[in-house]
Structure formats: C-alpha cells, structure tokens
C-alpha atoms as a PDB file:
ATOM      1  CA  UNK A   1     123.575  70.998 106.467  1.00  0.00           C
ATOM      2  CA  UNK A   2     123.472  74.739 106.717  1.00  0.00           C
ATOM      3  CA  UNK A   3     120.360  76.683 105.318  1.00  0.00           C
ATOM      4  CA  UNK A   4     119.959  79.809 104.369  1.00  0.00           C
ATOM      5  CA  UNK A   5     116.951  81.280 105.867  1.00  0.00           C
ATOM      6  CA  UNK A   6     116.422  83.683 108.909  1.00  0.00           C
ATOM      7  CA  UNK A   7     115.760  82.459 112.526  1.00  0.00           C
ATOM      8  CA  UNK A   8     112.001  84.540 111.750  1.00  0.00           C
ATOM      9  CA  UNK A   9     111.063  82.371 109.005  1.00  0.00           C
ATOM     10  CA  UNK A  10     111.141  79.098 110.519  1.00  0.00           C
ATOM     11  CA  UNK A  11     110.709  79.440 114.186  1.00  0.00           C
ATOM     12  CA  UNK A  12     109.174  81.757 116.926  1.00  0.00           C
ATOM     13  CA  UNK A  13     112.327  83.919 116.906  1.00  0.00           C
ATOM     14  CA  UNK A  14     113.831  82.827 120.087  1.00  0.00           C
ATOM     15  CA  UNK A  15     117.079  81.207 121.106  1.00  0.00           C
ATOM     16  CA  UNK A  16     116.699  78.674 124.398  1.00  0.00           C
ATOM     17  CA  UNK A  17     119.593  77.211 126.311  1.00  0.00           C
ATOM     18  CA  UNK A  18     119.179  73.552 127.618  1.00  0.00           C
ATOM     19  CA  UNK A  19     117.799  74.444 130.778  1.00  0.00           C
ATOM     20  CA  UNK A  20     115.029  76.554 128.994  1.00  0.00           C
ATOM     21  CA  UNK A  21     111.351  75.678 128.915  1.00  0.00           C
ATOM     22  CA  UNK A  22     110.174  74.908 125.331  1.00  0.00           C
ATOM     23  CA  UNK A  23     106.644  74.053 123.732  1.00  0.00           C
ATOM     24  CA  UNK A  24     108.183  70.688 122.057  1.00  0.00           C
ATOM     25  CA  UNK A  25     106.077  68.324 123.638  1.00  0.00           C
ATOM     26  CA  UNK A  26     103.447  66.892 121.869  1.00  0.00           C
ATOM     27  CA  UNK A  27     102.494  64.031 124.733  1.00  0.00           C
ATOM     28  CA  UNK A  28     104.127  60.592 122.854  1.00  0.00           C
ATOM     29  CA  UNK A  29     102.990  62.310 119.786  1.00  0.00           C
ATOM     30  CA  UNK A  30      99.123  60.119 120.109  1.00  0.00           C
ATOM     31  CA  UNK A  31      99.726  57.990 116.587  1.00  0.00           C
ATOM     32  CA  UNK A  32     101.519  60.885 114.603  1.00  0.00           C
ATOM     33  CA  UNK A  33     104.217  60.209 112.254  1.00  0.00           C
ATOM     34  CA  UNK A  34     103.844  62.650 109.814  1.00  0.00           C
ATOM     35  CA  UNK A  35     107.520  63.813 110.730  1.00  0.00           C
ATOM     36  CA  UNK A  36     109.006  60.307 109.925  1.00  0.00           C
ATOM     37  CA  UNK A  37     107.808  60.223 106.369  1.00  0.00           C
ATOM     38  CA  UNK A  38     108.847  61.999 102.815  1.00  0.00           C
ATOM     39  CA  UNK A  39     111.967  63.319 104.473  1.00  0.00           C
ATOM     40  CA  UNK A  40     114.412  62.895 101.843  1.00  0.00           C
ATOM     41  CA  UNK A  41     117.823  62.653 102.511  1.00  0.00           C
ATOM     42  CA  UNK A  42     117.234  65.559 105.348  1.00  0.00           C
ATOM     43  CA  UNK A  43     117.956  63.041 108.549  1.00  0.00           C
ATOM     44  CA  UNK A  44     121.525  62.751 108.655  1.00  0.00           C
ATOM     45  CA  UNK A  45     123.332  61.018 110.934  1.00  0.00           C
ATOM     46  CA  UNK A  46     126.617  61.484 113.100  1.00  0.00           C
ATOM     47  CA  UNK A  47     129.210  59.172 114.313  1.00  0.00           C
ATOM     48  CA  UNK A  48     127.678  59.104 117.775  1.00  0.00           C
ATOM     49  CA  UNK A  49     124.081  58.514 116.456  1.00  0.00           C
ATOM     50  CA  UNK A  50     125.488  54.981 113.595  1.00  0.00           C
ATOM     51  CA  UNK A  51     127.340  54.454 117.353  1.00  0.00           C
ATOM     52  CA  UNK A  52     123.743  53.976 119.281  1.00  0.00           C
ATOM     53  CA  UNK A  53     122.154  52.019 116.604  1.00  0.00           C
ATOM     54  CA  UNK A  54     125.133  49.824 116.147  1.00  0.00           C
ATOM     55  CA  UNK A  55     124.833  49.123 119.731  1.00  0.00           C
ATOM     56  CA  UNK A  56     121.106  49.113 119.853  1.00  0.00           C
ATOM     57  CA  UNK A  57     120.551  46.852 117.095  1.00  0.00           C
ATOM     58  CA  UNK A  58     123.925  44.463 117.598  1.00  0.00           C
ATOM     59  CA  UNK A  59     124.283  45.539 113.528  1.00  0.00           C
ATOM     60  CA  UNK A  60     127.112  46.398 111.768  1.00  0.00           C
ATOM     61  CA  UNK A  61     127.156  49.740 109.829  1.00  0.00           C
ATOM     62  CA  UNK A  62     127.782  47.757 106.690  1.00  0.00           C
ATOM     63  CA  UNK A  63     124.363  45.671 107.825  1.00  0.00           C
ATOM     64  CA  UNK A  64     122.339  49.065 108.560  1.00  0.00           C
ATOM     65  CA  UNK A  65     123.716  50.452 105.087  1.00  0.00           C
ATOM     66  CA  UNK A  66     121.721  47.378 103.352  1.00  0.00           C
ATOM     67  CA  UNK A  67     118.282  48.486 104.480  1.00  0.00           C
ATOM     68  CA  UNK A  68     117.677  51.232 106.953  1.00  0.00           C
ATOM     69  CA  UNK A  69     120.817  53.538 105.942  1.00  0.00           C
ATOM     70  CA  UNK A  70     122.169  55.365 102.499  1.00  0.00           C
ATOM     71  CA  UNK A  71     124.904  57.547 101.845  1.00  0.00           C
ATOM     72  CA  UNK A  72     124.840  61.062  99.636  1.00  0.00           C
ATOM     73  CA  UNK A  73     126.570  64.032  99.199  1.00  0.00           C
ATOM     74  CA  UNK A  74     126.537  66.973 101.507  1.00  0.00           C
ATOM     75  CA  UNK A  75     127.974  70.106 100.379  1.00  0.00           C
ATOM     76  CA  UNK A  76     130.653  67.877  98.750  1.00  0.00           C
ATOM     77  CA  UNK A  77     130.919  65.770 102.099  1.00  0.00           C
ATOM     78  CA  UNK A  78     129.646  62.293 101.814  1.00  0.00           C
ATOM     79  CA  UNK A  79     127.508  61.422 105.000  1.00  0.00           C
ATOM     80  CA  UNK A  80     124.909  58.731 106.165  1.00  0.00           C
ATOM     81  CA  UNK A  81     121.260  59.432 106.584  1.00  0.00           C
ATOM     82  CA  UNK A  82     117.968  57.489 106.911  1.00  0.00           C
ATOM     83  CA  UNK A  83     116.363  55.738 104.409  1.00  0.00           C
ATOM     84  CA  UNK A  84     112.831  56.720 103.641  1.00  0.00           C
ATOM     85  CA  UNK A  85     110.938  53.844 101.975  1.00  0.00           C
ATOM     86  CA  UNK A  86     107.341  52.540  99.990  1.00  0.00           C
ATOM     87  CA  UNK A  87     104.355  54.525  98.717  1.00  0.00           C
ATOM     88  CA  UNK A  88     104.621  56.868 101.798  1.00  0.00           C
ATOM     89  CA  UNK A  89     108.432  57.393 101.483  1.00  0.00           C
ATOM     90  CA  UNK A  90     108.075  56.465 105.514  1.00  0.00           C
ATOM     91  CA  UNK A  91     111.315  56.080 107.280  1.00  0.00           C
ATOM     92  CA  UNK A  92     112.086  52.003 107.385  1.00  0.00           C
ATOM     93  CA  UNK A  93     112.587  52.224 111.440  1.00  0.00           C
ATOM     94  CA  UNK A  94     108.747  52.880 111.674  1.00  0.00           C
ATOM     95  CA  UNK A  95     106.689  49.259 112.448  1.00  0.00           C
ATOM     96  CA  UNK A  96     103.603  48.553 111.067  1.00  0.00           C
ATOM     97  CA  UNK A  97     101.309  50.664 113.915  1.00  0.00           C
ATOM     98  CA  UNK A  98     103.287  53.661 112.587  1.00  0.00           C
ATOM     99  CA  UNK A  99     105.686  53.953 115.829  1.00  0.00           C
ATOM    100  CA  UNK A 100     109.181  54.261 116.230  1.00  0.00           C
ATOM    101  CA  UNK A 101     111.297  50.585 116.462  1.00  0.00           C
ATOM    102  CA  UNK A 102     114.452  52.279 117.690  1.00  0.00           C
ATOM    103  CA  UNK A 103     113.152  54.809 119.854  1.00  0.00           C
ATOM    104  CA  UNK A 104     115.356  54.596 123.058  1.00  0.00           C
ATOM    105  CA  UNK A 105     118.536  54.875 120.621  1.00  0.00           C
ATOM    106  CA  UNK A 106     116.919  56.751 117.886  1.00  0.00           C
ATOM    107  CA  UNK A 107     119.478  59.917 115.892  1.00  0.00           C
ATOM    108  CA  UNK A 108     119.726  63.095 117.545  1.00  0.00           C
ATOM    109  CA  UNK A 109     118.070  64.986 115.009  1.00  0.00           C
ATOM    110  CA  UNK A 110     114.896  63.106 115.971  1.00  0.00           C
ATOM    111  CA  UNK A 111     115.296  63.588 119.525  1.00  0.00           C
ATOM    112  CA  UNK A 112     115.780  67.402 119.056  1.00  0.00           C
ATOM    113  CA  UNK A 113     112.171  68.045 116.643  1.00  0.00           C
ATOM    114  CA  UNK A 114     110.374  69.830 116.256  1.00  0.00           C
ATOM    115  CA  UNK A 115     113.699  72.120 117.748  1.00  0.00           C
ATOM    116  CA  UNK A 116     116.517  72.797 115.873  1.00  0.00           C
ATOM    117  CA  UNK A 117     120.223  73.971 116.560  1.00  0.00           C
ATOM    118  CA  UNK A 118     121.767  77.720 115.982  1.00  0.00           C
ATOM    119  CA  UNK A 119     125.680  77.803 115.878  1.00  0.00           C
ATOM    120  CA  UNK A 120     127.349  80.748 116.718  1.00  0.00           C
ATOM    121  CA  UNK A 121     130.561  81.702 118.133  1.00  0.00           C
ATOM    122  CA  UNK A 122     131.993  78.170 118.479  1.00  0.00           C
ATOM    123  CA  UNK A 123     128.766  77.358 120.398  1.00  0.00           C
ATOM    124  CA  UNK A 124     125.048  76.432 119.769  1.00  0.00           C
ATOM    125  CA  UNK A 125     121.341  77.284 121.462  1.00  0.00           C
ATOM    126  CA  UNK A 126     118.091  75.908 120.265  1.00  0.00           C
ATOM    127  CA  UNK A 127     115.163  77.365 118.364  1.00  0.00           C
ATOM    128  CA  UNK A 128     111.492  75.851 117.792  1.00  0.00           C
ATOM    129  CA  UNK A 129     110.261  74.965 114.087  1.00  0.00           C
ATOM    130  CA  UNK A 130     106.884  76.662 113.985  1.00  0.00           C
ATOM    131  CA  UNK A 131     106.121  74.767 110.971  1.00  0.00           C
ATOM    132  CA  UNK A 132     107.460  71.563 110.835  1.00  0.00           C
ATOM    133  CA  UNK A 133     105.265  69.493 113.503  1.00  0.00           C
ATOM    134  CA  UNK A 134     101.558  69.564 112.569  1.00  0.00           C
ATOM    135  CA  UNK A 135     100.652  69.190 116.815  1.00  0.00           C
ATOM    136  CA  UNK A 136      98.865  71.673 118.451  1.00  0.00           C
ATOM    137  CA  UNK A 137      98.723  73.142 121.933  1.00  0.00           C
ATOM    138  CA  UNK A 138     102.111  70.915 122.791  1.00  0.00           C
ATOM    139  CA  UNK A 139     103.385  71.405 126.160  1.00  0.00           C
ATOM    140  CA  UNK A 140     106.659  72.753 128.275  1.00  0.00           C
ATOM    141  CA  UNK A 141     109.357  71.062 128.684  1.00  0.00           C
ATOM    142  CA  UNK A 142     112.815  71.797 130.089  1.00  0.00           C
ATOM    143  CA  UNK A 143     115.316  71.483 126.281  1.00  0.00           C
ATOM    144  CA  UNK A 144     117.692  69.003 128.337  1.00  0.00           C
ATOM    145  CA  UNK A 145     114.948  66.456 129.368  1.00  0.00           C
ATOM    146  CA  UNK A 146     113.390  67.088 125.922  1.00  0.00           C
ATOM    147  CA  UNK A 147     116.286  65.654 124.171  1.00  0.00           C
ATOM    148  CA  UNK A 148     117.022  62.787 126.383  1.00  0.00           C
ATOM    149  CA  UNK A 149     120.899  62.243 125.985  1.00  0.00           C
ATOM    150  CA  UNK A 150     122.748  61.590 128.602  1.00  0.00           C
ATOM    151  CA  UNK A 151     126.073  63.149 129.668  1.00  0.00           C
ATOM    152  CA  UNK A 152     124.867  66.507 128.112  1.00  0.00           C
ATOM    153  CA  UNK A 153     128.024  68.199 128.680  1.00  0.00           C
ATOM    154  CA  UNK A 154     130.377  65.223 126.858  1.00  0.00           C
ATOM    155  CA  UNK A 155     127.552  65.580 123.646  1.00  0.00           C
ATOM    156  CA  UNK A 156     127.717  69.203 123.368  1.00  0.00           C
ATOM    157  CA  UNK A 157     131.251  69.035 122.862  1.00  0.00           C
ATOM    158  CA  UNK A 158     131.344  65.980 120.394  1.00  0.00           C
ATOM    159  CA  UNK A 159     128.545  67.625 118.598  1.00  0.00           C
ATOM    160  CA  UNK A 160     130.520  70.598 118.116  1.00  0.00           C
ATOM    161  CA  UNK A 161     133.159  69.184 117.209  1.00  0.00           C
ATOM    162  CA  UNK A 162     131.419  67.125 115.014  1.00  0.00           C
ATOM    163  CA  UNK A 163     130.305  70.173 113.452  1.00  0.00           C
ATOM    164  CA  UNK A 164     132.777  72.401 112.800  1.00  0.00           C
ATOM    165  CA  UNK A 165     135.003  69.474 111.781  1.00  0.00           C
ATOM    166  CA  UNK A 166     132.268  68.882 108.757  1.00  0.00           C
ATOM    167  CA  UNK A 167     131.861  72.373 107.860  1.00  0.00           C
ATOM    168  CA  UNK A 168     135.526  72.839 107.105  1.00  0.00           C
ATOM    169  CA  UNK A 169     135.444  69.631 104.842  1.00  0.00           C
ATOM    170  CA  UNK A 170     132.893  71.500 103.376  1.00  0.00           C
ATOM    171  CA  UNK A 171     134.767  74.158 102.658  1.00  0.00           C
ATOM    172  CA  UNK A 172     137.600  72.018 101.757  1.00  0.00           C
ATOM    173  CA  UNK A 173     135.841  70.239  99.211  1.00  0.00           C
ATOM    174  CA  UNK A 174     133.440  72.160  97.704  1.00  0.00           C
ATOM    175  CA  UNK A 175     137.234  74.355  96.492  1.00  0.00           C
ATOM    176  CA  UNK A 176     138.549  71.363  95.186  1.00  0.00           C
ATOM    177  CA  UNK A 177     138.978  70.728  91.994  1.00  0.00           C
ATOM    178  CA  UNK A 178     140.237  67.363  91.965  1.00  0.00           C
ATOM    179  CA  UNK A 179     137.600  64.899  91.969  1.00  0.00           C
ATOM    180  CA  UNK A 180     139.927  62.122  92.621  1.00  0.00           C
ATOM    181  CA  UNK A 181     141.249  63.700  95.889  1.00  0.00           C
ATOM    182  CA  UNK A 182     137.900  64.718  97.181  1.00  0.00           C
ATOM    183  CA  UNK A 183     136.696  61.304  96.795  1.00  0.00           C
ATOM    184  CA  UNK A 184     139.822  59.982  98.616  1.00  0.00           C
ATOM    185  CA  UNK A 185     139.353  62.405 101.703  1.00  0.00           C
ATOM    186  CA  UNK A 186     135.696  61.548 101.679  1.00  0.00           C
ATOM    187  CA  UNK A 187     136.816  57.784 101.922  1.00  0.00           C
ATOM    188  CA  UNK A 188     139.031  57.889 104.849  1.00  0.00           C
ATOM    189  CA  UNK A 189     136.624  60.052 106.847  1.00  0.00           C
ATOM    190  CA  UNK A 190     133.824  57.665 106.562  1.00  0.00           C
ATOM    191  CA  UNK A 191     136.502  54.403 106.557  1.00  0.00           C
ATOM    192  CA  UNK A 192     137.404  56.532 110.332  1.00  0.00           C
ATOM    193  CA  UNK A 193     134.226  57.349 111.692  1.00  0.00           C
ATOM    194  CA  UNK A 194     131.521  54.919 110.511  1.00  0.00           C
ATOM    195  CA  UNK A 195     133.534  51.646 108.732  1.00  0.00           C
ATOM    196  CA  UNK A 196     135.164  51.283 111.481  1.00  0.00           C
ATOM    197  CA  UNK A 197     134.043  48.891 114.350  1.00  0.00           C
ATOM    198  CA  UNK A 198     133.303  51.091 117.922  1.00  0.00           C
ATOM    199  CA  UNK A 199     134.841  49.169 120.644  1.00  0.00           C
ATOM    200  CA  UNK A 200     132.527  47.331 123.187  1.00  0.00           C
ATOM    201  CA  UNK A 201     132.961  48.458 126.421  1.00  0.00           C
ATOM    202  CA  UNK A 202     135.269  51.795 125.890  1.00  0.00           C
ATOM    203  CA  UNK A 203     133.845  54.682 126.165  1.00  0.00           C
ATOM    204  CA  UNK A 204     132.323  56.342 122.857  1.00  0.00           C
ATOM    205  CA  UNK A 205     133.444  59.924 123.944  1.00  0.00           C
ATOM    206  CA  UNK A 206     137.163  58.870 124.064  1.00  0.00           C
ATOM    207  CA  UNK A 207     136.793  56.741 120.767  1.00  0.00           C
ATOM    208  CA  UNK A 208     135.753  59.194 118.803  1.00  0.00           C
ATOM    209  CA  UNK A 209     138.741  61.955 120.301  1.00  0.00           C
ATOM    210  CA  UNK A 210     141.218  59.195 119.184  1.00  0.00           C
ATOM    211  CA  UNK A 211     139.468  58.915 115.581  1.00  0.00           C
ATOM    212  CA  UNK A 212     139.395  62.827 115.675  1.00  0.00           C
ATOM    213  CA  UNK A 213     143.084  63.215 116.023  1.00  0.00           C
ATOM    214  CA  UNK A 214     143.605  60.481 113.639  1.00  0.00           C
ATOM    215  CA  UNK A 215     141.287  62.229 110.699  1.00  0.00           C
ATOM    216  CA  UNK A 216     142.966  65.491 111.053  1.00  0.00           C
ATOM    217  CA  UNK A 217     146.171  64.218 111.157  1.00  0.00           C
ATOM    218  CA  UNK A 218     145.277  62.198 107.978  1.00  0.00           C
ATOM    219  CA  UNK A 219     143.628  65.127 106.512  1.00  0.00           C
ATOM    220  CA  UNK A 220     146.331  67.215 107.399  1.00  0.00           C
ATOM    221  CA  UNK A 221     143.929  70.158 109.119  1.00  0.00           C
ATOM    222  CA  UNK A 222     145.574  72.874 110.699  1.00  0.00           C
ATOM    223  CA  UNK A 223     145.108  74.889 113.865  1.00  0.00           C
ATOM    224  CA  UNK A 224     142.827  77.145 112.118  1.00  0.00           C
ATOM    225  CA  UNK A 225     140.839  74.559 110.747  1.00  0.00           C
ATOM    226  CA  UNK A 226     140.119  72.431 113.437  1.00  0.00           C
ATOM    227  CA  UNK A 227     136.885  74.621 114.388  1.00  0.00           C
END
C-alpha cells in the first residue's frame, strides 16, 4: 500500500540499511498491544508471510480465511490481511493475556514495527515511525536482528519482487475498465500465490520463483513490467 506522505511526517527523517542500529526495541514490549488492535485492514500479508502461518499452524489458507484472515481490495488488487476482531477490534492471533499466539512465525509487517520500508530505485532501506508505537526510551538494535528473518538476502529479493510485481497490478487494474477482467486477473493471482498448497519440504524461495514465472506468464507482463 503506498502512502502519500513525506519521510518527515512520519518518522525521524532517516533511512537505515539492515546492518544499522535503530531505536525499535521496546524490551518484549512489557504487556503492550496497543499496535495489535483497531488496525483495519492495514496488516497485509504476502505469499511468504500465509507461507509461515500455513506451516506454523498446520492450517490451510482456506482454514485461516474462516477466522484469523479476510480479503479486500488494494488499489484494485485483492490481497489478504489480518482480521481485527470484538469490542477492541484486537487482532484474533492475540490470547487472552494480550500476547502474540503466532509470534515465532508472525507477518513481516509485524516483525518490521514500529520501522517501515522506503522503495527506491528497485531497492528498499528502513525508516522509524515516530508515532506509531506509544513506548518510550526503546533501545538499539542492529535492523537485521530486529526483524528476525532468516536468509536475509533470499527475503529481500522475494520482497521486492513481491513488490514491484503488486504495484504494476496496481497500475494494471486501477486503468481497467473491465470489471470482469480485473476480477479474473485478481482470481488467478490469489488461486497462484495463496489457494494454492506450498509444498512440504521444497524450499519456499524456489516455490514462489516457479509461481512467479507462472503469474506473469498468465498475466502476460512484459519485460518492462516485471519491476
């Protein structure tokens, strides 16, 4: 989701590269979880983060779809996010004692807060949210160990692929006036990259290449369009 505000607004007006001291830490965040609730439709997820709860939970994305997952519209693109459910519109993953129940496979976009990512020139660096976690005094930490994903390398590519790959669907169907055909493209992308079963014990990296190829081939992207 792209928004349209300046770097100055929303963070301390730095950029930091993964191996970059950051003050995201806010020590196991001590009972907080003011950042899990009345989030809207604002936590959405990529292939690679249905992938880990798939695996994490032994759930099927159909299963997850029924409870903990719902599907809108993003800039035309149809995507999954977290639910956010009861009086406190809290995210259904929380337990009762207000703590995360899928924390070691939890989405990236909750691994990365209170930082957020800045894509430029077919490449991304991290900034800090000033606003968005109510912690004080948090402490350094190193971005990479911050965000606790590992083969770094391997998930900077996939998430820029990832990326670019939805922004030009975006920008695809946002222009198209057919409603029928956008709803047909949005179909096969999610039938490809969240429908569809990830194999146990192949790699997730080369699955989702395979499914890449196969979406843009089906979509019939060009060179120029492949980001």
């Amino acid at each position: 989701m792209n928004r349209n505000i300046s770097l100055e607004e929303i963070s301390d007006g730095k950029l930091y590269d993964v191996n970059d001291l950051v003050k995201a830490d806010c020590r196991d965040c001590e009972g907080c979880f003011d950042c899990c609730c009345e989030m809207g439709e604002s936590i959405l997820l990529d292939p690679y983060d249905v992938y880990r709860l798939e695996k994490g939970l032994g759930v099927s994305f159909e299963k997850l779809l029924e409870q903990n997952l719902e599907l809108h519209v993003v800039d035309g693109v149809i995507l999954p996010n977290l639910k956010m459910g009861g009086k406190e519109e809290r995210c259904t993953f929380l337990n009762e004692a207000g703590r995360c129940s899928i924390h070691p496979f939890r989405p990236g976009i909750c691994r990365l807060f209170p930082l957020g990512r800045y894509y430029e020139d077919g490449a991304f660096r991290y900034f800090l949210q000033t606003a968005e976690c109510r912690k004080q005094n948090r402490s350094k930490i190193r971005v990479k160990k911050w965000i606790d994903t590992p083969d770094y390398k391997r998930n900077e590519a996939f998430i820029l692929t990832w990326h670019y790959f939805i922004r030009t669907l975006q920008e695809r169907l946002t222009a198209q006036p057919d409603m029928e055909a956008a709803k047909r493209i949005n179909l096969q992308v999610l039938e490809i990259f969240f429908f569809r079963e990830w194999e146990d014990g192949e790699d997730f990296y080369d699955q989702f290449e395979k499914r890449m190829e196969a979406a843009r081939s089906a979509l019939h992207l060009s060179d120029g369009e492949k980001g």
